[in-house]
N, C-alpha and C. Protein backbone atom coordinates (compact mmCIF):
# COMPACT_ATOMS: atom_id res chain seq x y z
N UNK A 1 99.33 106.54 101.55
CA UNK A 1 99.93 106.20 102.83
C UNK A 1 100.07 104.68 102.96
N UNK A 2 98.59 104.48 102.50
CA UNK A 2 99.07 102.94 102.91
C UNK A 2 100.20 101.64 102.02
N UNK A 3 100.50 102.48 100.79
CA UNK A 3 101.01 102.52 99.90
C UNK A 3 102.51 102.19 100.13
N UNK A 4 102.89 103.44 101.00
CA UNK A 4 104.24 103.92 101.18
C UNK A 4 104.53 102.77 102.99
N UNK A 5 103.42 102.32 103.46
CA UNK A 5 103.90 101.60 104.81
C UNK A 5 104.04 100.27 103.95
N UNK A 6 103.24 99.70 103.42
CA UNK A 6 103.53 97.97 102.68
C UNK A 6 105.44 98.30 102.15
N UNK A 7 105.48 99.45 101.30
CA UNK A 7 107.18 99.31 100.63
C UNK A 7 107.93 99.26 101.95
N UNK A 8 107.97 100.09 103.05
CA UNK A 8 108.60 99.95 103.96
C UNK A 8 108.64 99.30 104.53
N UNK A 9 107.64 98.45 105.28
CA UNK A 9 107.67 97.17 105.76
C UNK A 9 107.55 95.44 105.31
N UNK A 10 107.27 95.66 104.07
CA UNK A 10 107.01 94.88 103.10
C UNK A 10 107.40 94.64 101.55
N UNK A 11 108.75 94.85 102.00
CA UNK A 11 109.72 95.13 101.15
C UNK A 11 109.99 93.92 99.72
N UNK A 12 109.40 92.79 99.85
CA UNK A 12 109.22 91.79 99.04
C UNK A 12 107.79 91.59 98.38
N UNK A 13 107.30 92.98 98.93
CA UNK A 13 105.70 92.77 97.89
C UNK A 13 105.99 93.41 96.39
N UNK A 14 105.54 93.51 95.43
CA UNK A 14 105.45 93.89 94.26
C UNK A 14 104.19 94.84 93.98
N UNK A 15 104.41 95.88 93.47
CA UNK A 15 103.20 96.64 92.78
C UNK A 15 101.93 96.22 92.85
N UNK A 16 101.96 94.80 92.53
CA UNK A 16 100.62 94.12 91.53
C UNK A 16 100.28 93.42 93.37
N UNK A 17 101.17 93.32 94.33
CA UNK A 17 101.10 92.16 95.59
C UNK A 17 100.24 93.96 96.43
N UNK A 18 100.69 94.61 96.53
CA UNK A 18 100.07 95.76 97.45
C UNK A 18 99.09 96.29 96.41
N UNK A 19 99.03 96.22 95.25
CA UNK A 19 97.14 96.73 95.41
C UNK A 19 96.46 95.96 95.03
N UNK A 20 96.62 94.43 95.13
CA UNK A 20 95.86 93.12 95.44
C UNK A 20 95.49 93.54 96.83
N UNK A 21 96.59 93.16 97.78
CA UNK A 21 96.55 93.83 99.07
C UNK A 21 95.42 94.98 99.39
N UNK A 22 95.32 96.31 99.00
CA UNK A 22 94.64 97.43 99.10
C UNK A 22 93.29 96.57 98.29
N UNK A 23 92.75 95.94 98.11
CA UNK A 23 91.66 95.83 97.39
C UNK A 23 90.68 94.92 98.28
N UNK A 24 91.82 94.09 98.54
CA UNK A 24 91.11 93.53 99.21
C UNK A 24 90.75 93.49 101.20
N UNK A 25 91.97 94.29 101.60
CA UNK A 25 91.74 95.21 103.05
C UNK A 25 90.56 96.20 102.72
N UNK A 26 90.78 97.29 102.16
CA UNK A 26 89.66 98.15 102.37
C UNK A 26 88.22 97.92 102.36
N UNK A 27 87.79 96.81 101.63
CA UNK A 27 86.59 96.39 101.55
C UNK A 27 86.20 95.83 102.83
N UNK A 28 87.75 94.85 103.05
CA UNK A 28 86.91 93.85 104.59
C UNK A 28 86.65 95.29 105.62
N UNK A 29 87.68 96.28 105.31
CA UNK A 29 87.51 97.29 106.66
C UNK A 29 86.19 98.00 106.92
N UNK A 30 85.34 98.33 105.35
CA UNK A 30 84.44 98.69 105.52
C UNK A 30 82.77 97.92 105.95
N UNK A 31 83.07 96.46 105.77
CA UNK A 31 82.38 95.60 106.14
C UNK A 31 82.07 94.84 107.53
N UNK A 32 83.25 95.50 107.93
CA UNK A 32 83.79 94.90 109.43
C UNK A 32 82.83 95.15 110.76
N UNK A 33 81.84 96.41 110.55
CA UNK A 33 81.18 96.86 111.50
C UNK A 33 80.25 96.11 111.77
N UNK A 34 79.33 95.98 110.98
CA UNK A 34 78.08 94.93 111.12
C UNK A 34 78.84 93.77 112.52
N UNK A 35 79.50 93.27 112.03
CA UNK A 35 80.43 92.22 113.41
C UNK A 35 80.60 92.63 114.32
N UNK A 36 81.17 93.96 114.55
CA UNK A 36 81.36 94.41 116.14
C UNK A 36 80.58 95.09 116.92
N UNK A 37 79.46 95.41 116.62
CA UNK A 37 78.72 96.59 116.89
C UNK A 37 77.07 95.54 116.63
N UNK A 38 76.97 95.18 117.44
CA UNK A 38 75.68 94.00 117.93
C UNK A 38 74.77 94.80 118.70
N UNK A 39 74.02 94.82 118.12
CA UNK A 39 72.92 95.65 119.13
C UNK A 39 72.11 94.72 120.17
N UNK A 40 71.48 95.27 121.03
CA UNK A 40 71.05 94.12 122.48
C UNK A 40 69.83 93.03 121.52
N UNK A 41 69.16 93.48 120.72
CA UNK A 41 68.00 93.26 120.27
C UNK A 41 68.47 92.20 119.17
N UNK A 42 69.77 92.53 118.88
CA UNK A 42 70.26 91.44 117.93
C UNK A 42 70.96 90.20 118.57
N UNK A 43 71.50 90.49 119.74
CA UNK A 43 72.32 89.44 121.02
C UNK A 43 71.12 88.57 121.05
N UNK A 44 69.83 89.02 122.06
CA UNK A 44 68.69 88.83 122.12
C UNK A 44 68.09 87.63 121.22
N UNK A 45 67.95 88.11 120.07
CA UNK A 45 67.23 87.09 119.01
C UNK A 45 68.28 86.09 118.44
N UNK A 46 69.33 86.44 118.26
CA UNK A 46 70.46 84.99 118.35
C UNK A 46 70.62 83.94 119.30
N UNK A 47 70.36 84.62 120.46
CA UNK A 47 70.25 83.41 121.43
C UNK A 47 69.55 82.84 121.45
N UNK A 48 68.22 83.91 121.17
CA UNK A 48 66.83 82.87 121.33
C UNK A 48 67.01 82.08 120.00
N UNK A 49 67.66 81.75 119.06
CA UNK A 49 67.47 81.33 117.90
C UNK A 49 68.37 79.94 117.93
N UNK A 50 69.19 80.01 119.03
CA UNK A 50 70.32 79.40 119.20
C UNK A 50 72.12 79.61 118.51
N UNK A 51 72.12 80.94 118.22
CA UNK A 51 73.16 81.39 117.37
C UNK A 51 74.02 80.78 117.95
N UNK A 52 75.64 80.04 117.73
CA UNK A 52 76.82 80.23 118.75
C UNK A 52 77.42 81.54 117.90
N UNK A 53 77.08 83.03 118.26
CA UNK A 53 77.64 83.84 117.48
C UNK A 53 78.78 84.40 118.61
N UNK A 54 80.26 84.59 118.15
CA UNK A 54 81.41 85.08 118.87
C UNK A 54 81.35 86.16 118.43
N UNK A 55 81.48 86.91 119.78
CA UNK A 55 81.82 88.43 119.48
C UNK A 55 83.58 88.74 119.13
N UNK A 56 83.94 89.77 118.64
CA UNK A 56 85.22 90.02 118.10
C UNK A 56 85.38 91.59 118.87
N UNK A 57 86.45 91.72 118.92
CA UNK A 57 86.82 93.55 118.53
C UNK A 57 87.24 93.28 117.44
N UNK A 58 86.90 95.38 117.27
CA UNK A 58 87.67 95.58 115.31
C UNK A 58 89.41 95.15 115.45
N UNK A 59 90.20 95.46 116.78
CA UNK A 59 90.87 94.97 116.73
C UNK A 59 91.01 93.74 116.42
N UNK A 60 90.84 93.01 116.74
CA UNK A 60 90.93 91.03 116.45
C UNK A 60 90.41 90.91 115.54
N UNK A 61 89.04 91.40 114.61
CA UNK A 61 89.38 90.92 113.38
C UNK A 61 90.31 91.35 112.19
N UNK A 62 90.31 92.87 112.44
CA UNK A 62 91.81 93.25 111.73
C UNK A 62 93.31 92.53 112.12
N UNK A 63 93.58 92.33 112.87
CA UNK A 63 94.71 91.69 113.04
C UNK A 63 94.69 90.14 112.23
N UNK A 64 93.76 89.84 112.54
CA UNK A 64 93.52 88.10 112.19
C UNK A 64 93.43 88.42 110.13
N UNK A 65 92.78 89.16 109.60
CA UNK A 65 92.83 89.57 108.27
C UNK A 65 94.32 89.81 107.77
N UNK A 66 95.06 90.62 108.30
CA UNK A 66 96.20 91.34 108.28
C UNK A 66 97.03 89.99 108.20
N UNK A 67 97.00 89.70 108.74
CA UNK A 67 97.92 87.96 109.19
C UNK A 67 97.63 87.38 108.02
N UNK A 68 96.53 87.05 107.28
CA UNK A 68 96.50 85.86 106.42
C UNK A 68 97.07 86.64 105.09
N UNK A 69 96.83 87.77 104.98
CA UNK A 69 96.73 88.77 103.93
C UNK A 69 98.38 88.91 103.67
N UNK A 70 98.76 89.01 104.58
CA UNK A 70 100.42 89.68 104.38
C UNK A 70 101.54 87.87 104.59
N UNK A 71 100.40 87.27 105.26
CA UNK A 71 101.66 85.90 105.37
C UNK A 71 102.26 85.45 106.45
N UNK A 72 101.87 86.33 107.35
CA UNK A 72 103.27 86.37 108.69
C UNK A 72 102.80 85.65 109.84
């Protein structure tokens, strides 16, 4: 699938450009949670630690990935 949306919309990628692409999306996608999904106890001890940690949605960091990844 995701295969067949890059040719269609991404009509100047090459074979070798979409599963560079696929190699390196799927990994960030599966890594992505730890970031959005902060538990109170983890908010908690960052502050007290002095974190400046920004929260994200999975939206916003997928989009912001997607962007550097594809060029646009």
């Amino acid at each position: 699938l995701m295969c067949m949306l890059l040719e269609k919309n991404c009509p100047d990628m090459s074979a070798a450009d979409i599963q560079n692409f696929i190699y390196t999306f799927y990994p960030f996608m599966f890594g992505i949670y730890p970031y959005t999904a902060v538990t109170e106890k983890q908010k908690t001890a960052m502050r007290e630690a002095g974190v400046d940690y920004v929260y994200k949605t999975v939206y916003e960091l997928t989009s912001s990935c997607l962007i550097r990844l594809l060029g646009k």
